[in-house]
Protein backbone atom coordinates (compact mmCIF):
# COMPACT_ATOMS: atom_id res chain seq x y z
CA UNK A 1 -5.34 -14.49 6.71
CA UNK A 2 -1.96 -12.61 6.31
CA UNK A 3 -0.62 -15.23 3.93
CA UNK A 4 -0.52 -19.25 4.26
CA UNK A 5 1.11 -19.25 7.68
CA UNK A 6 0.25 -16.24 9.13
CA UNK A 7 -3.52 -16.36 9.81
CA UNK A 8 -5.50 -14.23 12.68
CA UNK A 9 -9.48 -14.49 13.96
CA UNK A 10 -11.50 -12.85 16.74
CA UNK A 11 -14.76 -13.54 18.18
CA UNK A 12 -17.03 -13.30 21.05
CA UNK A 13 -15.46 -12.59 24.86
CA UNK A 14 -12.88 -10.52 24.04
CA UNK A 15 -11.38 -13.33 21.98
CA UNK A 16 -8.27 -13.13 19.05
CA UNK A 17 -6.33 -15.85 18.17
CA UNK A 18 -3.78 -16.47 16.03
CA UNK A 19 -1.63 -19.00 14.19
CA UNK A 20 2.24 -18.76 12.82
CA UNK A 21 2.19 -22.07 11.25
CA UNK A 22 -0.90 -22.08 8.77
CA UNK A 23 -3.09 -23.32 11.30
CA UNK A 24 -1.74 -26.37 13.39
CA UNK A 25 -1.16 -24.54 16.27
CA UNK A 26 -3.15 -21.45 17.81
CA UNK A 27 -2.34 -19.08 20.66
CA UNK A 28 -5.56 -17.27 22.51
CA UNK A 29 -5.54 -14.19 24.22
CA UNK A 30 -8.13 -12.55 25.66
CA UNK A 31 -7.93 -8.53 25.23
CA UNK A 32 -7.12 -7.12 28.64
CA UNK A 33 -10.40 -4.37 29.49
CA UNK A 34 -12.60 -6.08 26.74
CA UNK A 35 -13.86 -9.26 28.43
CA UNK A 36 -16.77 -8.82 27.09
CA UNK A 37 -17.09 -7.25 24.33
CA UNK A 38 -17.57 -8.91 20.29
CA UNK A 39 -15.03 -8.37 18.02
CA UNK A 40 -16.96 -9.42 14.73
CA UNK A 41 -14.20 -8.46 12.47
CA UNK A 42 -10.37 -8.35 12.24
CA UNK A 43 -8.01 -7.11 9.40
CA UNK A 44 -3.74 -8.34 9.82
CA UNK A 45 -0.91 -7.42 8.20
CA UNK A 46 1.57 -9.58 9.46
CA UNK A 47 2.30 -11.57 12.64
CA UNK A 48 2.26 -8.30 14.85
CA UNK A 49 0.12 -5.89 13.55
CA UNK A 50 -3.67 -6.26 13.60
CA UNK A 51 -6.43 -3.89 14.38
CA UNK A 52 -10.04 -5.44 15.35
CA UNK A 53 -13.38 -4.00 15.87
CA UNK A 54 -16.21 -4.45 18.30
CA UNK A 55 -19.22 -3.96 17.77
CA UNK A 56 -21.30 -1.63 20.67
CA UNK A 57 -21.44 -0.50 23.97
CA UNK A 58 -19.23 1.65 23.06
CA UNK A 59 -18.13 0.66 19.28
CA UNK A 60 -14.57 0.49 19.26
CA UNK A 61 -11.40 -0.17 16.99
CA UNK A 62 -7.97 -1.32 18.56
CA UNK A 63 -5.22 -2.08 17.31
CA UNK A 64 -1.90 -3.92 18.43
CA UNK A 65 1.46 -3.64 16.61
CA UNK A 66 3.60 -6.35 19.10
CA UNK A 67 1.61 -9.51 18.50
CA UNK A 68 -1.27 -8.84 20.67
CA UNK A 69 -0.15 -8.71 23.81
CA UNK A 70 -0.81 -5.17 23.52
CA UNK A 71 -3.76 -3.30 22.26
CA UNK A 72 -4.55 0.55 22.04
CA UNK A 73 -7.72 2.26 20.78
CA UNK A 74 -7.45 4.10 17.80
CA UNK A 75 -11.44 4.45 17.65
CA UNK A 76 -14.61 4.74 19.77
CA UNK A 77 -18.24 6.10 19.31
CA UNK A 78 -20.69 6.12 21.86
CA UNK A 79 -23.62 7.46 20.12
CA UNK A 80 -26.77 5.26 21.35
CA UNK A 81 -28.21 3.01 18.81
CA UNK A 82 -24.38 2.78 17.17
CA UNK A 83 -23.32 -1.05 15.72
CA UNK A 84 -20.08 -1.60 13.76
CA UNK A 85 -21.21 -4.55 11.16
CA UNK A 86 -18.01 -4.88 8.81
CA UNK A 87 -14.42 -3.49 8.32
CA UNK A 88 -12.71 -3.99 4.70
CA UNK A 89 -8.93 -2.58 3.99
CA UNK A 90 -7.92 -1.69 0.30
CA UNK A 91 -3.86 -2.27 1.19
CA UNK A 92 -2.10 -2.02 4.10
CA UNK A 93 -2.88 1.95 4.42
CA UNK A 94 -6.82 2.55 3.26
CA UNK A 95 -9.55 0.57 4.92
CA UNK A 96 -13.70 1.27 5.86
CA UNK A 97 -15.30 0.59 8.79
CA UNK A 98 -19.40 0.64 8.35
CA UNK A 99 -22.14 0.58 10.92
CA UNK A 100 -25.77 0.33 10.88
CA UNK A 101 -27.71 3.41 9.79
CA UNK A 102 -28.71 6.30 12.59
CA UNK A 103 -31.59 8.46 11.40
CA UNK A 104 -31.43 6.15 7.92
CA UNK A 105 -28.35 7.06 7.09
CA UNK A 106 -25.61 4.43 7.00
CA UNK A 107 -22.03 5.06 9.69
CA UNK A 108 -19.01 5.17 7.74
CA UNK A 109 -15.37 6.06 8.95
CA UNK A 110 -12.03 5.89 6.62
CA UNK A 111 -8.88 5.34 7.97
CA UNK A 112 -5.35 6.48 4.97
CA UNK A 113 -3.12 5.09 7.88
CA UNK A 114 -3.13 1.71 8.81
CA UNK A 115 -5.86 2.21 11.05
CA UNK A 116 -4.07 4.63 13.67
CA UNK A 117 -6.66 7.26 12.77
CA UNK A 118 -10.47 7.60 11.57
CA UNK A 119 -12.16 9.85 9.66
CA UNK A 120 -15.75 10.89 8.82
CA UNK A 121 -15.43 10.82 4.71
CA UNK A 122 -18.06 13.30 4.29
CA UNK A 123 -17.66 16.05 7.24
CA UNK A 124 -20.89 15.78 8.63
CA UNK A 125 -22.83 16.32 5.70
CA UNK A 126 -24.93 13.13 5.77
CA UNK A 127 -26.78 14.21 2.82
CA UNK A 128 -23.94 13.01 0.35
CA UNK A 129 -24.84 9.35 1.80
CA UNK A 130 -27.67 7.08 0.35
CA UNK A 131 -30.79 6.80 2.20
CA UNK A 132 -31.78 3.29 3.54
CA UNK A 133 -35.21 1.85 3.13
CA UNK A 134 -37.35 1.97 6.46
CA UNK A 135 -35.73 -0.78 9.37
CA UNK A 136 -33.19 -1.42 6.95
CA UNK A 137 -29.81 -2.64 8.50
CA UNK A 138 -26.45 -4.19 6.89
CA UNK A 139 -26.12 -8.30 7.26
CA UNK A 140 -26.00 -8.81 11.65
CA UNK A 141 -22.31 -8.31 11.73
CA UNK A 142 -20.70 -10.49 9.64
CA UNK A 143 -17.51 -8.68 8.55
CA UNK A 144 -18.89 -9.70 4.80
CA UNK A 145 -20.54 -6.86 3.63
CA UNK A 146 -18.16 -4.61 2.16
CA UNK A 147 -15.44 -4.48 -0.20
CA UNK A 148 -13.02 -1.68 -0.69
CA UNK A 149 -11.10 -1.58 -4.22
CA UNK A 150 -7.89 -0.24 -4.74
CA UNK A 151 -8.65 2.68 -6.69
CA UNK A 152 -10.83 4.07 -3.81
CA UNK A 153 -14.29 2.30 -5.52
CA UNK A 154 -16.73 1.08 -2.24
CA UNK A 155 -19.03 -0.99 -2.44
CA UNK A 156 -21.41 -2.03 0.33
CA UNK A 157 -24.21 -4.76 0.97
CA UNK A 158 -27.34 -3.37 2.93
CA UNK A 159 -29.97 -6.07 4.66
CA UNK A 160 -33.53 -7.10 4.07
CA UNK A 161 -35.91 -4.61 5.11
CA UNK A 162 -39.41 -5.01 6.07
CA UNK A 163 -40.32 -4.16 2.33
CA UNK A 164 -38.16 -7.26 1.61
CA UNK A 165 -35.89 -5.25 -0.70
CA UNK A 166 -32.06 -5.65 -0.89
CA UNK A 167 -29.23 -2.75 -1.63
CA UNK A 168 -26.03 -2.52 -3.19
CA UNK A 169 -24.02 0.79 -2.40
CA UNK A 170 -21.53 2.00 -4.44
CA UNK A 171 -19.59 4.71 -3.87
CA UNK A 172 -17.49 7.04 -6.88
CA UNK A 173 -13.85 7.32 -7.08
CA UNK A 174 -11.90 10.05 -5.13
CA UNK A 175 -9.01 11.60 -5.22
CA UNK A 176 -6.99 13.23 -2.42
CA UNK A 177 -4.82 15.92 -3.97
CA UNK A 178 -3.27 16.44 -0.50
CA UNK A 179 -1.79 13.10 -1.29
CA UNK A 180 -0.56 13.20 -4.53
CA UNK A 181 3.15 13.52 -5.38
CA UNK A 182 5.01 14.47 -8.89
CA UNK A 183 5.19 11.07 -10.95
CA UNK A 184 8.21 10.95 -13.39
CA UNK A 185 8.54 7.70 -15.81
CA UNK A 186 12.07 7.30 -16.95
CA UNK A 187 12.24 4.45 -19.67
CA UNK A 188 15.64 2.46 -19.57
CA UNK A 189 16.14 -0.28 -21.91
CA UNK A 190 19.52 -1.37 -21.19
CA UNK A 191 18.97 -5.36 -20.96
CA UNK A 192 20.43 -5.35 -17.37
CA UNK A 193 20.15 -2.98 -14.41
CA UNK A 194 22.80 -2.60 -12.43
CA UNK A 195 24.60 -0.88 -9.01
CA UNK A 196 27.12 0.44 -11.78
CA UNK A 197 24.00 1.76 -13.87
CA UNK A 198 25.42 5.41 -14.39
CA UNK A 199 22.43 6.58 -16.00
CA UNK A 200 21.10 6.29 -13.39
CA UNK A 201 23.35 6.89 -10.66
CA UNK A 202 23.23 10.65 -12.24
CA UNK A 203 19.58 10.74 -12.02
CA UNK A 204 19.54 10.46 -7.95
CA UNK A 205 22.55 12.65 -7.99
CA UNK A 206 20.47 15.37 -9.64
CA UNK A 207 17.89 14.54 -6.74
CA UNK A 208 20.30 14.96 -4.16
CA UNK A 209 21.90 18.33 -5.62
CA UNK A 210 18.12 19.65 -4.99
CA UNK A 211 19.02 18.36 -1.03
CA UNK A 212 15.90 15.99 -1.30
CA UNK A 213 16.10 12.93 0.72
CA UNK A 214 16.38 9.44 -1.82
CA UNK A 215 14.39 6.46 -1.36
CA UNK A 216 15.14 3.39 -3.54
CA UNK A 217 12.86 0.28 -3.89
CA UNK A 218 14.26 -2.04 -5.97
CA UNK A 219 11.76 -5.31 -7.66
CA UNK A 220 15.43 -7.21 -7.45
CA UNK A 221 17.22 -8.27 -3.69
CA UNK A 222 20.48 -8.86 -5.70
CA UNK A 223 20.24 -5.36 -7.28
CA UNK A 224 19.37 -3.34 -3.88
CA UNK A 225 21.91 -5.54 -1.73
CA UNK A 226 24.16 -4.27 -4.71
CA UNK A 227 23.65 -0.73 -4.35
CA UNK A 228 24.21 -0.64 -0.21
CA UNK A 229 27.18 -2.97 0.06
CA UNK A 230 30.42 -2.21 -0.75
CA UNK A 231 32.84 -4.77 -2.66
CA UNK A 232 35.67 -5.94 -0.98
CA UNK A 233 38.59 -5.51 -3.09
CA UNK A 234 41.73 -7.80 -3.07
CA UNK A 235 43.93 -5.61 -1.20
CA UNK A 236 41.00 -5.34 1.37
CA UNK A 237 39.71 -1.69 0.28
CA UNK A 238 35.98 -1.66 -0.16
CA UNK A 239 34.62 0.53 -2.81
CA UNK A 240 30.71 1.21 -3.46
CA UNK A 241 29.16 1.18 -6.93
CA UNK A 242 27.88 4.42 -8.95
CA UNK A 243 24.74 4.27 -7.54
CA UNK A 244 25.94 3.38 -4.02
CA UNK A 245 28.78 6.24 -3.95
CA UNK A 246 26.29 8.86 -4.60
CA UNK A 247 24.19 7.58 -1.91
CA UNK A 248 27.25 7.18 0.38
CA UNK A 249 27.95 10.88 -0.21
CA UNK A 250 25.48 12.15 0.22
CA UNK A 251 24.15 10.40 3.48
CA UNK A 252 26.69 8.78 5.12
CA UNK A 253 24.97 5.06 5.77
CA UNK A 254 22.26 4.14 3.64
CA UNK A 255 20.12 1.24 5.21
CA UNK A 256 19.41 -2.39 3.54
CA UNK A 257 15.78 -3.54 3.57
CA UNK A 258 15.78 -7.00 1.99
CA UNK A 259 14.63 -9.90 4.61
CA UNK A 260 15.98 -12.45 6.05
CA UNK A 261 17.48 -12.70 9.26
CA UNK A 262 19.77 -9.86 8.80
CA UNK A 263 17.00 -7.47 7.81
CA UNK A 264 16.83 -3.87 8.59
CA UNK A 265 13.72 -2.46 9.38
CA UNK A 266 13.05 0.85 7.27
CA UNK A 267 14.05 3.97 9.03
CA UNK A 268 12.12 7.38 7.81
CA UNK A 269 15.23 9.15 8.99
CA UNK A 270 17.45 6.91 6.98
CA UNK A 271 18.28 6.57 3.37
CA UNK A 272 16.73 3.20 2.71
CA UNK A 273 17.25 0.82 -0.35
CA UNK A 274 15.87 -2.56 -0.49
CA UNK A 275 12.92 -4.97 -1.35
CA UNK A 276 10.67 -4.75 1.80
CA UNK A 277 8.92 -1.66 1.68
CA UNK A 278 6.61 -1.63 -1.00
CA UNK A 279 3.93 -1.88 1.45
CA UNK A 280 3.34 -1.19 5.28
CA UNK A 281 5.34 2.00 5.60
CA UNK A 282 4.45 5.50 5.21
CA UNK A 283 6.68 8.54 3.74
CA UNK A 284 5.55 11.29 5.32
CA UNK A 285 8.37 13.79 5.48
CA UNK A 286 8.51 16.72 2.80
CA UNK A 287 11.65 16.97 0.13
CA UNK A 288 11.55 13.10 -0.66
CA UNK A 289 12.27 11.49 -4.14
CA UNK A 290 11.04 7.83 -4.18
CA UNK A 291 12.95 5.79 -6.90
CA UNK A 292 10.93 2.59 -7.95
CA UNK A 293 13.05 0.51 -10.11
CA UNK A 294 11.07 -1.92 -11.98
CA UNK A 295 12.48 -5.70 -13.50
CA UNK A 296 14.79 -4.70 -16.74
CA UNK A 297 14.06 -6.00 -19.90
CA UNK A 298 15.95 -9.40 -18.87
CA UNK A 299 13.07 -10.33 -16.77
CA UNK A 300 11.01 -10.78 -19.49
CA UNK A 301 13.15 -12.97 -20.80
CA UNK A 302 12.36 -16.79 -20.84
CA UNK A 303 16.01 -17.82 -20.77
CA UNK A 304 16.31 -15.58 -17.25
CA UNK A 305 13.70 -17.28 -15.62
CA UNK A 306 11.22 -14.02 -16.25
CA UNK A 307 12.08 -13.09 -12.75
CA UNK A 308 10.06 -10.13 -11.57
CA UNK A 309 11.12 -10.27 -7.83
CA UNK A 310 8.82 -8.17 -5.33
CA UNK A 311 6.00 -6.99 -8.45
CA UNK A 312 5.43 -10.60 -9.63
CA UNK A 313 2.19 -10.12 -8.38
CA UNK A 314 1.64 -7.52 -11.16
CA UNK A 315 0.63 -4.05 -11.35
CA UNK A 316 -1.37 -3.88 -7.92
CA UNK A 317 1.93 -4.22 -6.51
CA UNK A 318 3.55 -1.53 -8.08
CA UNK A 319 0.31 1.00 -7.37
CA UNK A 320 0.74 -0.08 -3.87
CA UNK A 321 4.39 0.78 -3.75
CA UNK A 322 3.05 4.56 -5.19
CA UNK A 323 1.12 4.78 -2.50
CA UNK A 324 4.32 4.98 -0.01
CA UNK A 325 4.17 8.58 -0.17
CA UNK A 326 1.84 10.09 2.22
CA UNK A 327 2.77 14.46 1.54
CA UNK A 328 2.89 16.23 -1.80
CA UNK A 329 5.60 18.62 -0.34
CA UNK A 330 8.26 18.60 -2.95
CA UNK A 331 7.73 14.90 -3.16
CA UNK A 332 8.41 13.24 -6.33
CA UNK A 333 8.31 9.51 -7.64
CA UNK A 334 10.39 8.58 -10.23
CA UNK A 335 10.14 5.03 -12.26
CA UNK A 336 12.40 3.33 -13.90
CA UNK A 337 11.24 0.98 -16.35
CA UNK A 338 11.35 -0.35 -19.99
CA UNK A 339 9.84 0.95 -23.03
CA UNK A 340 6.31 -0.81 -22.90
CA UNK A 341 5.94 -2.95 -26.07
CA UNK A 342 2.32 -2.43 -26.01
CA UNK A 343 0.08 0.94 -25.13
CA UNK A 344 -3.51 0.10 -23.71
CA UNK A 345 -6.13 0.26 -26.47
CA UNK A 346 -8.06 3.50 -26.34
CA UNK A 347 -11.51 1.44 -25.89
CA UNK A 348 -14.32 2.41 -23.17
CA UNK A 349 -13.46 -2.22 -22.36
CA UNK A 350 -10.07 -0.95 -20.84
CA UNK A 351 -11.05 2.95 -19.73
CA UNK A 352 -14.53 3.62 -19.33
CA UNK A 353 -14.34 5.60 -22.36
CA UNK A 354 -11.45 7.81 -21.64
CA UNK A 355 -8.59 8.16 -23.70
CA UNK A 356 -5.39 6.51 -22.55
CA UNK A 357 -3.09 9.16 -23.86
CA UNK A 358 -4.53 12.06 -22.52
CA UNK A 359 -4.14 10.50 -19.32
CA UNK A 360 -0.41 9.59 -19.73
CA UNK A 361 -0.28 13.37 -20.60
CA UNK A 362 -1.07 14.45 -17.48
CA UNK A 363 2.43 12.93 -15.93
CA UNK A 364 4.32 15.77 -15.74
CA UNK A 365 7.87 14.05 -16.83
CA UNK A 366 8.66 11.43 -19.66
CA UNK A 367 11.31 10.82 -20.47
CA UNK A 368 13.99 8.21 -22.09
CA UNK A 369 17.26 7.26 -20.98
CA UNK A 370 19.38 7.24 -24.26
CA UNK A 371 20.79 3.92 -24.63
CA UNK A 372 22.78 2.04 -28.02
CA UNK A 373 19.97 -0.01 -28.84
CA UNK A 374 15.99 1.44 -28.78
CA UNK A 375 13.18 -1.02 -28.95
CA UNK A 376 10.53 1.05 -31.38
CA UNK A 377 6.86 0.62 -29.27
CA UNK A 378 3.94 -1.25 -30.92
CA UNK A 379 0.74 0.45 -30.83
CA UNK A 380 -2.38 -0.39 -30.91
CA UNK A 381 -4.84 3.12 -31.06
């Protein structure tokens, strides 16, 4: 289920189906080449883009990105004895396939890309997986029996063995360095942001001075639509705003994301601003600067409607949006955001005993745009 009108299934006989209007009314395909074969699992991310799994004989992945009336394989094994039991994505990029255990070890593949490739996570060396008890298999197939978190923490349901005993797998938090970019948090209290927000119009500027190529996701549609559109003057000039003139000059078009029937799809070889790209899309070029701008202090404010546009959802949202950048080649991420009023407690509750500040630490750039008015942070350490 993509969301409460989008909503996808497979099954037995080469079977998907899926629904654009919450369920009253289903088309069925079955998968050209696949008769056949059970697909006992299926992860969507919106009406056209789906990848699905079956099971054996050989165990394969597919995946379609026009609806299903295409599908391409993206994964096969045909190692005898190999069965595919459940596939589990974190967001729209990281996902796990497992499969029952060969030799008592369990099958495990990782995908960072939205399924188009799969790798082993620990090269071959089966020793860094747990051993299963003897005849001991995960739940026949049910798509149930895993969970992937967010912050790369597995977890993994095995099946009753002949011993009658039951195990839970957990796996410990990685990081991919390859992956990581330079995270810069700029705090800007000004009480509105706007296209005419010279602060910081002058911070892309500095960006583009370096020659890197500037992203912008903005949490407001007004804000972005702002910043790519020019205003038509009286006398029928247009002129852009700070923020949009440096962009202008720099690039030449700079492309609107936002929805709605007029929506532009995000181009890597574009300058992009807008709303709609927080998730589903990959920046994978080197010399990029991401700029995330975050609701302004007016969104927390009752009388405004405490409008938080695209990161209403909360703080997932905004990890996910981090998570755009896929090379650590001069790549940077900057945020702009208000002054928090409160710091996490240093308390093992919140951190498993590590110390919030020393983390913060590690960001290599804080900094705060000067403004007339500072709100002082309350702390709580």
């Amino acid at each position: 289920m993509v969301n409460d009108n989008i909503v996808w299934a497979s099954g037995s006989g080469g079977t998907v189906a899926k629904s654009t209007d919450g369920g009253n009314t289903w088309q069925w395909l079955i998968v050209k080449d696949y008769e056949k074969m059970d697909f006992r699992d299926i992860e969507a991310f919106d009406s056209n883009t789906a990848i699905i799994m079956g099971i054996e004989k050989p165990a394969v992945i597919l995946k379609t990105i026009n609806g299903g009336k295409n599908w391409y394989k993206v994964f096969e094994d045909t190692t005898k004895g190999m069965f595919l039991d459940a596939m589990s994505f974190a967001d729209d990029e990281t996902g796990m396939v497992i499969g029952d255990p060969v030799s008592n070890k369990p099958f495990i593949a990782m995908t960072f890309d939205q399924g188009e490739s799969w790798i082993d996570p620990v090269k071959g060396d089966t020793s860094k997986l747990p051993t299963l008890f003897s005849n001991e298999a995960f739940f026949a197939s049910s798509g149930t029996n895993i969970f992937i978190k967010k912050n790369n923490t597995n977890k993994l349901i095995g099946g009753f063995a002949s011993s009658g005993k039951l195990q839970i797998l957990e796996t410990e938090r990685v990081k991919i360095p390859h992956r990581q970019s330079k995270l810069h948090l700029y705090l800007h209290n000004e009480f509105l942001y706007s296209a005419n927000d010279y602060k910081i119009a002058n911070l892309i500027e500095q960006e583009c001075k370096k020659g890197k190529k500037i992203q912008v996701l903005s949490f407001s549609e007004t804000l972005a639509t702002s910043i790519a559109t020019p205003e038509k003057l009286p006398n029928g000039d247009k002129v852009y705003s700070s923020i949009g003139k440096v962009l202008k000059k720099q690039f030449g078009e700079i492309n609107l994301c936002v929805g709605g029937k007029d929506n532009n799809p995000y181009a890597s070889d574009k300058c992009n601003v807008g709303t709609t790209f927080k998730t589903g899309i990959s920046i994978e070029e080197e010399n990029v600067s991401l700029f995330i701008i975050t609701p302004h202090p007016a969104s927390y404010n009752d009388e405004y409607g405490r409008n938080f546009g695209i990161f209403t959802d909360g703080m997932n949202t905004i990890i996910q949006a981090f998570a755009r950048i896929r090379n650590n080649i001069n790549t940077d991420i900057f945020v702009i955001m208000p002054s928090p009023k409160v710091l996490i407690k240093n308390s093992p509750e919140y951190l498993g005993g590590q110390n919030y500040l020393s983390i913060l630490s590690n960001i290599p750039i804080k900094e705060e745009m000067a403004t007339d008015k500072k709100k002082e942070w309350k702390t709580f350490l």
